[in-house]
Protein backbone atom coordinates (compact mmCIF):
# COMPACT_ATOMS: atom_id res chain seq x y z
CA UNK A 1 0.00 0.00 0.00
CA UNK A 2 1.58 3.75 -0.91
CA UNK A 3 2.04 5.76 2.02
CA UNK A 4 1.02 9.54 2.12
CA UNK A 5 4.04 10.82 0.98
CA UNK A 6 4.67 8.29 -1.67
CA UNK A 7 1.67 9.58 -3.34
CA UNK A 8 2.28 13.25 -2.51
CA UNK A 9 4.97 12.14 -4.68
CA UNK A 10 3.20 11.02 -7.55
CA UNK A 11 1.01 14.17 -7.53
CA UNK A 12 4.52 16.75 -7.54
CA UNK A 13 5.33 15.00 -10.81
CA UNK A 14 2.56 14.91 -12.00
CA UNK A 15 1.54 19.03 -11.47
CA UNK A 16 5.98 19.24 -12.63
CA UNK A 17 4.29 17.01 -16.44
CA UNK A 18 0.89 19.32 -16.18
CA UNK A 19 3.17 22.51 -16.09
CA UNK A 20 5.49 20.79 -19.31
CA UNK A 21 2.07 20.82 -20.74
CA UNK A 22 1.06 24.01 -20.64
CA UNK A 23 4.31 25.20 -21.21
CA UNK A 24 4.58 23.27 -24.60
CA UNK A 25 0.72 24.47 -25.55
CA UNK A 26 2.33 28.01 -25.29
CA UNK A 27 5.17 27.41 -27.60
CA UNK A 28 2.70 25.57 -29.86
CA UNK A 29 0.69 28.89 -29.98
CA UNK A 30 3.10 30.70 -31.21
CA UNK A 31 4.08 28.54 -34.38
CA UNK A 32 0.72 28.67 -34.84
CA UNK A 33 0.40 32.62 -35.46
CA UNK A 34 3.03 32.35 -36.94
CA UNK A 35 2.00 30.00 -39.18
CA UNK A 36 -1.27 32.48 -39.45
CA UNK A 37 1.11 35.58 -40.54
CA UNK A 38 2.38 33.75 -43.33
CA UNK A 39 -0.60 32.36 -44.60
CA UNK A 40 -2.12 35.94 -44.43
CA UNK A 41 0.78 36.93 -46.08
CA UNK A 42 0.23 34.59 -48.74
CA UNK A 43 -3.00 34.60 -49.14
CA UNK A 44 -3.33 30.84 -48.18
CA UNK A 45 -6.18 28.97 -46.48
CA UNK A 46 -6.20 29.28 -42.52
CA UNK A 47 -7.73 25.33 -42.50
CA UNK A 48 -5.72 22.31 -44.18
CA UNK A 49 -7.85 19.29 -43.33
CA UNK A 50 -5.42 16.45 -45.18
CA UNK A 51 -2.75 18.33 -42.89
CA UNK A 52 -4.82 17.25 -40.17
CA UNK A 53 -6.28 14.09 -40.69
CA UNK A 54 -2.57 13.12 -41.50
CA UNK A 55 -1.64 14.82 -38.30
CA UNK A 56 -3.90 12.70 -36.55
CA UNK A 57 -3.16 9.13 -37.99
CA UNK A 58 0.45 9.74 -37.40
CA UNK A 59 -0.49 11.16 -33.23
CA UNK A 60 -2.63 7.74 -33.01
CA UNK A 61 0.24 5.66 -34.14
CA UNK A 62 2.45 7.18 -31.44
CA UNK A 63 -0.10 7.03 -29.32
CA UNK A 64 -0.44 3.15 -29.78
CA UNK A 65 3.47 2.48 -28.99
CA UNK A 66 3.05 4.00 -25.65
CA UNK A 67 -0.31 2.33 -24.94
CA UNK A 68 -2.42 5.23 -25.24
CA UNK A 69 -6.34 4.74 -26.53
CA UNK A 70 -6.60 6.05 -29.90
CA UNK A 71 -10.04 7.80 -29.03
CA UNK A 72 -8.53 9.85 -25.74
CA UNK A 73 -5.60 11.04 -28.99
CA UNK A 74 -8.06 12.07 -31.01
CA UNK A 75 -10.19 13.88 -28.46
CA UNK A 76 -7.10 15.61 -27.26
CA UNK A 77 -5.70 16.98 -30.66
CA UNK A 78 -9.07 17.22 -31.86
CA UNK A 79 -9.38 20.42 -29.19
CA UNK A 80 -5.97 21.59 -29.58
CA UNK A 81 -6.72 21.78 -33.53
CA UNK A 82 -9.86 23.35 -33.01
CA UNK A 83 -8.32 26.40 -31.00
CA UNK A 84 -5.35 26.71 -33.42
CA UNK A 85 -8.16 27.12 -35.75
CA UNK A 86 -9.57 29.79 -33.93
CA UNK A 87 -6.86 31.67 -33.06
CA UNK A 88 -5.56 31.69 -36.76
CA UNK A 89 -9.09 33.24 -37.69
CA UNK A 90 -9.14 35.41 -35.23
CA UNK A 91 -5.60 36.97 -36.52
CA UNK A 92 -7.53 36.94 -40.24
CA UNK A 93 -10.37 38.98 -38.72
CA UNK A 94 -7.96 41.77 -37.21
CA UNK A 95 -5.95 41.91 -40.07
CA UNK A 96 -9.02 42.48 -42.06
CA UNK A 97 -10.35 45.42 -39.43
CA UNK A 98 -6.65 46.82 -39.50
CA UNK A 99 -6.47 47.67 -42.76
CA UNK A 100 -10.15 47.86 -43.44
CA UNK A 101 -10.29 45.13 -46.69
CA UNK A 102 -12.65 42.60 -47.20
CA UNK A 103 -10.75 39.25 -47.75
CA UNK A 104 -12.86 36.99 -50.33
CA UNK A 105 -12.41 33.69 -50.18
CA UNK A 106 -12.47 31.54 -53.53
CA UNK A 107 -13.10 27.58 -54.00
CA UNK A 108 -11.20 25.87 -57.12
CA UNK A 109 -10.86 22.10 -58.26
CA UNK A 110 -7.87 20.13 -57.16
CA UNK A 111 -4.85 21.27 -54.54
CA UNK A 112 -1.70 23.68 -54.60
CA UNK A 113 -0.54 23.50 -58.33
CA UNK A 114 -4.00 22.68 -60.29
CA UNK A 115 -4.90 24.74 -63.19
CA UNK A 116 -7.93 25.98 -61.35
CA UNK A 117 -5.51 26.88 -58.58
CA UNK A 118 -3.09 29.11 -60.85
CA UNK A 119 -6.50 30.33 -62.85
CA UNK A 120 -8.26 31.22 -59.48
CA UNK A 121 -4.19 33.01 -57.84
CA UNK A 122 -4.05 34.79 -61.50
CA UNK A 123 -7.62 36.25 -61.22
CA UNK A 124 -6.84 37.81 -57.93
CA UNK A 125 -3.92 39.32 -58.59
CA UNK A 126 -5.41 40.58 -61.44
CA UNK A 127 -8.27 42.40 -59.59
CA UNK A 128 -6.01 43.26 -56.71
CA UNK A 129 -8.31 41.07 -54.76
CA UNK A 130 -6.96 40.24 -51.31
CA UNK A 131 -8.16 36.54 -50.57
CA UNK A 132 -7.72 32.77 -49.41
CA UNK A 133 -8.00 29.79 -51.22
CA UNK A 134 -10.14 26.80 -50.77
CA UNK A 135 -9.26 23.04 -52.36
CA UNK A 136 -12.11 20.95 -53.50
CA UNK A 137 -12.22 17.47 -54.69
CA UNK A 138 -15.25 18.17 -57.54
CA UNK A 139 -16.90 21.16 -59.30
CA UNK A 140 -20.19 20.33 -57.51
CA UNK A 141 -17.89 21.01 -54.04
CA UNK A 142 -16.48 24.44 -55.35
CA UNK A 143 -19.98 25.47 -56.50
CA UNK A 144 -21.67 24.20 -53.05
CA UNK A 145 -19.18 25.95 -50.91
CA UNK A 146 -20.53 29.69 -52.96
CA UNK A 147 -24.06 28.14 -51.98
CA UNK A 148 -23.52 27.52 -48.79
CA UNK A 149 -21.30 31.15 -47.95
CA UNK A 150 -18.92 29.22 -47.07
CA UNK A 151 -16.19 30.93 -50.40
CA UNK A 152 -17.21 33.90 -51.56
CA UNK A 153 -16.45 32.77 -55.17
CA UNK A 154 -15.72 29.74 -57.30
CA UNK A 155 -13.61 29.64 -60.32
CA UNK A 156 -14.26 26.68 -62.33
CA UNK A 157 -13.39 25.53 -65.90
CA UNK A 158 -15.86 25.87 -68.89
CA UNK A 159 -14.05 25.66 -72.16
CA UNK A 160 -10.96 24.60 -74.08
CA UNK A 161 -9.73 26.44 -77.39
CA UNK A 162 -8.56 22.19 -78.61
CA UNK A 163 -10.91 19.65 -76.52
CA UNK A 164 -14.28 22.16 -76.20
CA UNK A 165 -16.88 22.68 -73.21
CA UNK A 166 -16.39 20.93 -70.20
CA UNK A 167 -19.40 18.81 -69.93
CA UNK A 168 -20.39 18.55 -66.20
CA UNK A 169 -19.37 22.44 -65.52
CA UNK A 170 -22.49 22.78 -68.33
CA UNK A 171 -24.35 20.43 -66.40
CA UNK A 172 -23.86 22.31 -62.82
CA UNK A 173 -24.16 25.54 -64.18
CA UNK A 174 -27.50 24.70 -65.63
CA UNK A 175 -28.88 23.66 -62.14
CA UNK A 176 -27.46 26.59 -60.01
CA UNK A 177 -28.15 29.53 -58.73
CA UNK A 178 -25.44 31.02 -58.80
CA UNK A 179 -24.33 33.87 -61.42
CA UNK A 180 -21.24 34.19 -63.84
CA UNK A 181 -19.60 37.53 -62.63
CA UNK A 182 -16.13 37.45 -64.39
CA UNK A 183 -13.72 35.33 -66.53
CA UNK A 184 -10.20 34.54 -66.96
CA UNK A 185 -8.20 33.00 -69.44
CA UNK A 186 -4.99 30.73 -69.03
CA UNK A 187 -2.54 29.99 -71.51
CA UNK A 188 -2.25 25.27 -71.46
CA UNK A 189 1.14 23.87 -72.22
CA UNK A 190 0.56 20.50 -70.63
CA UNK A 191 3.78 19.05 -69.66
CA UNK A 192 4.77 15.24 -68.46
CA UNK A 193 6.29 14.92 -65.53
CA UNK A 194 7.80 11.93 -63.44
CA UNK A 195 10.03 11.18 -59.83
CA UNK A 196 13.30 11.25 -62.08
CA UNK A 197 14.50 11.60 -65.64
CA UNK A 198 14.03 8.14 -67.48
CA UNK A 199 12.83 7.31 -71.25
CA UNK A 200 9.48 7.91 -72.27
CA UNK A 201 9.40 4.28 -73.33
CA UNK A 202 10.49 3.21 -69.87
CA UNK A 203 7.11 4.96 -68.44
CA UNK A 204 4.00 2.68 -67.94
CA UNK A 205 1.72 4.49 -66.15
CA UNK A 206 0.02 8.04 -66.69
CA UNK A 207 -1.91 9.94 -64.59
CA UNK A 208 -4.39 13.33 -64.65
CA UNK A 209 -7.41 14.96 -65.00
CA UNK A 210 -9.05 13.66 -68.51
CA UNK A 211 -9.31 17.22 -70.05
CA UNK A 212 -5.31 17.03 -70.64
CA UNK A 213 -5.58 13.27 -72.23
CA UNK A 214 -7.80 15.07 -74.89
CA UNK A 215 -5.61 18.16 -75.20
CA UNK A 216 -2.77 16.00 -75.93
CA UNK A 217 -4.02 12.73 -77.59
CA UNK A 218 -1.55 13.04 -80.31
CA UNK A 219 1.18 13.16 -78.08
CA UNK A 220 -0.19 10.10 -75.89
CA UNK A 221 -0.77 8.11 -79.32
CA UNK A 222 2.91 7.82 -79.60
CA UNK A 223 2.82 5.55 -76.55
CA UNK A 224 -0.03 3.24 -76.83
CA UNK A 225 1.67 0.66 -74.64
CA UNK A 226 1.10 3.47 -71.45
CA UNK A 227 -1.99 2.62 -69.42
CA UNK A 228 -4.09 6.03 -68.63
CA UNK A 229 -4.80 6.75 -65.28
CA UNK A 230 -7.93 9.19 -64.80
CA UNK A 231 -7.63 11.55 -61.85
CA UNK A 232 -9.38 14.31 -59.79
CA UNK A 233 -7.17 17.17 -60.70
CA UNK A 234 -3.25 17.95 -62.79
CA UNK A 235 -2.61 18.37 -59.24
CA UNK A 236 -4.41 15.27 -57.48
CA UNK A 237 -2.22 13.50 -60.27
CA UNK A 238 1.08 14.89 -59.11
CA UNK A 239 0.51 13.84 -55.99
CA UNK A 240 -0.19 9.88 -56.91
CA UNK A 241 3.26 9.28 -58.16
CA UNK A 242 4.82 11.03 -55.36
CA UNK A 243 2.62 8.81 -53.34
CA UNK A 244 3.60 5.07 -55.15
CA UNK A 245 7.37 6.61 -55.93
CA UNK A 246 7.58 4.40 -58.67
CA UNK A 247 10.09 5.14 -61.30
CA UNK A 248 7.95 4.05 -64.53
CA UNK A 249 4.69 6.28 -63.15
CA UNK A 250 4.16 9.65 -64.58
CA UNK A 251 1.70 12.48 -64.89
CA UNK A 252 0.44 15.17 -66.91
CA UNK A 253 0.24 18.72 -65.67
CA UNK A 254 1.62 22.14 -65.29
CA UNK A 255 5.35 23.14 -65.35
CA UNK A 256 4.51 25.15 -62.60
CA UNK A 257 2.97 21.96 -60.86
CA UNK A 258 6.06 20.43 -61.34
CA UNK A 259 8.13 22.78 -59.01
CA UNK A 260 5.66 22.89 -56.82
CA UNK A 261 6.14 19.59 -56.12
CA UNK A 262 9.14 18.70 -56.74
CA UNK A 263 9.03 16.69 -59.95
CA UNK A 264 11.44 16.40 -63.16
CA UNK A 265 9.99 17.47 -66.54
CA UNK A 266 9.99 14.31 -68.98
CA UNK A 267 8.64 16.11 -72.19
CA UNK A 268 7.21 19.77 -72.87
CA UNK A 269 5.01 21.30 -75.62
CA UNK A 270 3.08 18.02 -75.89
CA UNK A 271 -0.91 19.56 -76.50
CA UNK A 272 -1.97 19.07 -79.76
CA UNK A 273 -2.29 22.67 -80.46
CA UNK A 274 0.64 24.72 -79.76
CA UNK A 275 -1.95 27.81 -78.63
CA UNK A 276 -3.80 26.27 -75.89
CA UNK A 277 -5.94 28.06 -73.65
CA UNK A 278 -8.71 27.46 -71.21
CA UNK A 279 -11.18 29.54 -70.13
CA UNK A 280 -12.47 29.87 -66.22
CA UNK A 281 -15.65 31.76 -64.84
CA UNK A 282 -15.88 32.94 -61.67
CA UNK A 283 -19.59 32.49 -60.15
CA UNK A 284 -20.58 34.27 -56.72
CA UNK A 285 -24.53 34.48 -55.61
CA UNK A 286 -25.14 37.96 -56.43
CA UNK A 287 -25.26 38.77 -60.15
CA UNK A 288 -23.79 42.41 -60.98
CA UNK A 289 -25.84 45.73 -60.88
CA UNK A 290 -23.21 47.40 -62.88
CA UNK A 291 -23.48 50.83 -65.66
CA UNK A 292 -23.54 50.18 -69.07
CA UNK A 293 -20.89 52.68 -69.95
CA UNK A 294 -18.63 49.46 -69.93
CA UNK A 295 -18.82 47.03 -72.83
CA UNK A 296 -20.61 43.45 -71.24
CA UNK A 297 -21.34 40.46 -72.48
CA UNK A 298 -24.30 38.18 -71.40
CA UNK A 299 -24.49 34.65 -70.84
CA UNK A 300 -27.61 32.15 -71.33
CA UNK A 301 -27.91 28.50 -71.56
CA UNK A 302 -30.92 26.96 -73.15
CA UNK A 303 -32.84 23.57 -74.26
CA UNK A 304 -34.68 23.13 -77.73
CA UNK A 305 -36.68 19.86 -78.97
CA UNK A 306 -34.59 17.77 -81.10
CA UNK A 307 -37.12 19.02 -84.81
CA UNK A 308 -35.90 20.16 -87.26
CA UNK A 309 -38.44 22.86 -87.41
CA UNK A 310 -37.21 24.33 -83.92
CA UNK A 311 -33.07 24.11 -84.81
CA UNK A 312 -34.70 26.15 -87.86
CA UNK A 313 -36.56 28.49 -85.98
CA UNK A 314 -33.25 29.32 -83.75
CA UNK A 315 -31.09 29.71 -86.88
CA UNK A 316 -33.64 32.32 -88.30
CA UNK A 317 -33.42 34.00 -84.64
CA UNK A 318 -29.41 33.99 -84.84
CA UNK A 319 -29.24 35.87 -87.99
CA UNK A 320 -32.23 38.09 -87.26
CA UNK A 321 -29.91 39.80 -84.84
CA UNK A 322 -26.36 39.28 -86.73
CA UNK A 323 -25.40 37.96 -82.99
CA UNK A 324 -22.01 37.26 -81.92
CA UNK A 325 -22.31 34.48 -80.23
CA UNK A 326 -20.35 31.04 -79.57
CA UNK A 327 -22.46 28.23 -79.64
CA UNK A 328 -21.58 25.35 -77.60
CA UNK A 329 -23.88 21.77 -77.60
CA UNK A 330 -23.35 19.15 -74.69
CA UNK A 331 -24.87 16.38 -73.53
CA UNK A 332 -26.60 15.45 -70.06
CA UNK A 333 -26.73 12.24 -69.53
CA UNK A 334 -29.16 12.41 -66.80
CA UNK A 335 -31.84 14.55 -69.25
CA UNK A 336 -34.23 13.93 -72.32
CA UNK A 337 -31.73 13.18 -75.00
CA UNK A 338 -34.57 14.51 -77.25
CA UNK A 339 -33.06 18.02 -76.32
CA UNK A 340 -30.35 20.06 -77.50
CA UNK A 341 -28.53 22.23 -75.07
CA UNK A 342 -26.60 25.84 -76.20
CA UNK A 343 -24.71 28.09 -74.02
CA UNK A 344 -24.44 31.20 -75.83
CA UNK A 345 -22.33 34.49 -74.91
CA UNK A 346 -24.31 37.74 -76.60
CA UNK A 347 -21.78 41.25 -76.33
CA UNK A 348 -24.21 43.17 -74.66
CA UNK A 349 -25.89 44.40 -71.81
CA UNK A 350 -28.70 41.79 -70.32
CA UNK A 351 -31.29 45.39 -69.40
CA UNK A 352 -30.48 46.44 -73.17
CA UNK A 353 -32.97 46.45 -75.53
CA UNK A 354 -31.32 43.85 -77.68
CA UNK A 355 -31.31 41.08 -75.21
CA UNK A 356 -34.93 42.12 -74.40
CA UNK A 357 -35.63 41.18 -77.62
CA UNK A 358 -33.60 38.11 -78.18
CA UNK A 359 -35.12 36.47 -75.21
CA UNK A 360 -38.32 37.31 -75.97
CA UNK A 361 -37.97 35.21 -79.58
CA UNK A 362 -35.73 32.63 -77.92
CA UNK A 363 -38.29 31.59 -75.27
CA UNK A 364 -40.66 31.22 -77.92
CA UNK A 365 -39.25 28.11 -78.97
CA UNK A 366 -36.78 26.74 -75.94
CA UNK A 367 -38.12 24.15 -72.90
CA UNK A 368 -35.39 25.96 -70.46
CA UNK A 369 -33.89 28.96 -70.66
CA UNK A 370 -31.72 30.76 -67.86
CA UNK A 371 -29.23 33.92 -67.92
CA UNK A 372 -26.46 33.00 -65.99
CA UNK A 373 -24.75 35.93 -65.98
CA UNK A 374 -24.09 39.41 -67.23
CA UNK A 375 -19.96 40.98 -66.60
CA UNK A 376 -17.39 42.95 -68.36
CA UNK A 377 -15.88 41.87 -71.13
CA UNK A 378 -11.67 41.51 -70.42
CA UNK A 379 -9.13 41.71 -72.29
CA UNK A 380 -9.24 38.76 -74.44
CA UNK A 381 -5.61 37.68 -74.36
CA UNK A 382 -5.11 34.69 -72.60
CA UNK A 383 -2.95 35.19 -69.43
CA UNK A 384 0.71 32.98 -69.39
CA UNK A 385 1.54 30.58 -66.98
């Protein structure tokens, strides 16, 4: 049996490990605003939940060697993440009062090095925009996140000068309710990358995002002994060879992906048309109550019946008003395939007269029609990555 003192003891060493504690929580509070400086700085995003969920695996697995229950791990970091949290936002929210701007926070598709990454970093600079940006694994995510006020904006592929529309950004975009309020486009040069320099013919594996596979199919024909990999994002693909660090794996993506994470270029200049571009849209909930001393351009998307009648009746419509428009057709797979959808861009202003008109005659003969948004027109050189 432990006698008083034995277990007055226990209880000193104890208060000495509770006062190690606290001490070390203090230190840890401090990398952590610092940590929040830099990402201000930076214009990063305060949260990084793969950071944490690998955070927490690896604290469990410690945990486990010195016999400690992976649930009272997780409860602990669980609260210490969830005040670092805090106290970075908190440091965002002064920093916004101190120098009095608004910092908007924009959702894009894939992590640190996608092209909707380097679209969505371009666009703010651009605008002088101060803001934070926020990784999602699908377009439905980045355009859920505007919903939901949880980004201010989303930037989010729609075309390609070589491989066309991007079929479910069409798809979303017709369901939404959120507005087009800007664009952006981004020079392509697609490059493959890989862990090391080897021959292309030693390479059996490719991964990416299956835009790039179309933008450079005549490249990828040259090889047909690779096997394709689909993946999330340029970026998502990046980080799957790093992941397997196998020698004969290899991805396509950005040259600035590549330094990003750490990767050797294997070939360059490998889209099938030497000017690629891509072009983003930004959406955000509120459309734009802007003058018309600016020159705009106005977006709709529509459905007509498969007849021949009705693709008749829309032609007569198009050259009725001598519209510049580009016409782009996809297909939904989860709609009447009886339809044809158009997304249309008219250079004007949706209050002027001329739209008035157009939708007036357009409804006439559409099953859906929707304006999805009405902005500036840019300048129409694509921006180089």
């Amino acid at each position: 049996m432990l006698s008083e003192s034995c277990l007055l003891n226990f209880r000193d060493k104890i208060n000495e490990i509770d006062k190690n504690i606290v001490d070390l929580l203090s230190k840890r509070k401090i990398l952590v605003k610092k940590i929040a400086e830099f990402k201000i700085k930076n214009n990063q995003s305060i949260r990084d939940k793969k950071r944490e969920e690998n955070m927490l695996k690896r604290l469990i697995n410690l945990g486990k060697k010195h016999h400690l229950p992976s649930k009272y791990i997780t409860q602990l970091f669980q609260l210490i993440i969830k005040e670092s949290v805090e106290t970075q936002e908190m440091l965002l929210k002064n920093f916004y009062i101190f120098n009095k701007k608004r910092i908007f926070s924009f959702s894009f598709l894939g992590p640190k090095g996608s092209y909707s990454q380097i679209a969505t970093t371009k666009y703010a600079n651009q605008k002088l925009i101060n803001h934070v940006e926020k990784e999602c694994q699908t377009f439905k995510e980045c355009i859920s996140n505007v919903e939901k006020k949880i980004s201010d904006y989303a930037i989010l592929p729609l075309e390609n000068s070589y491989s066309g529309p991007i079929n479910e950004v069409f798809i979303l975009l017709k369901k939404t309710h959120l507005f087009i309020s800007g664009d952006i486009k981004l020079s392509v040069n697609h490059c493959l990358v890989g862990i090391k320099k080897i021959k292309l013919t030693h390479i059996k594996t490719v991964y990416s995002h299956p835009q790039p596979f179309k933008q450079c199919s005549k490249f990828i024909k040259n090889f047909p002994k690779w096997e394709i990999q689909y993946s999330k994002s340029t970026s998502d693909a990046m980080k799957k060879i790093i992941k397997y660090n196998q020698i004969s794996n290899a991805a396509l993506a950005s040259e600035d992906g590549s330094k990003i994470y750490g990767l050797s270029i294997l070939a360059k200049n490998i889209t099938n048309q030497k000017k690629n571009f891509t072009k983003f849209i930004l959406l955000s909930r509120d459309t734009l109550h802007s003058p018309q001393n600016k020159a705009y351009k106005t977006t709709l998307i529509f459905s007509i019946k498969k007849k021949l009648e009705i693709f008749n009746q829309f032609l007569i419509i198009s050259k009725k008003y001598n519209l510049i428009t580009k016409k782009l057709i996809f297909k939904d797979s989860h709609e009447n395939t009886l339809e044809y959808n158009f997304y249309t861009n008219i250079q004007d202003h949706v209050s002027s007269l001329l739209i008035q008109n157009i939708l007036q005659d357009i409804q006439k003969i559409t099953t859906f029609i929707k304006i999805l948004g009405c902005y500036p027109i840019e300048n129409s050189l694509p921006i180089k990555i």
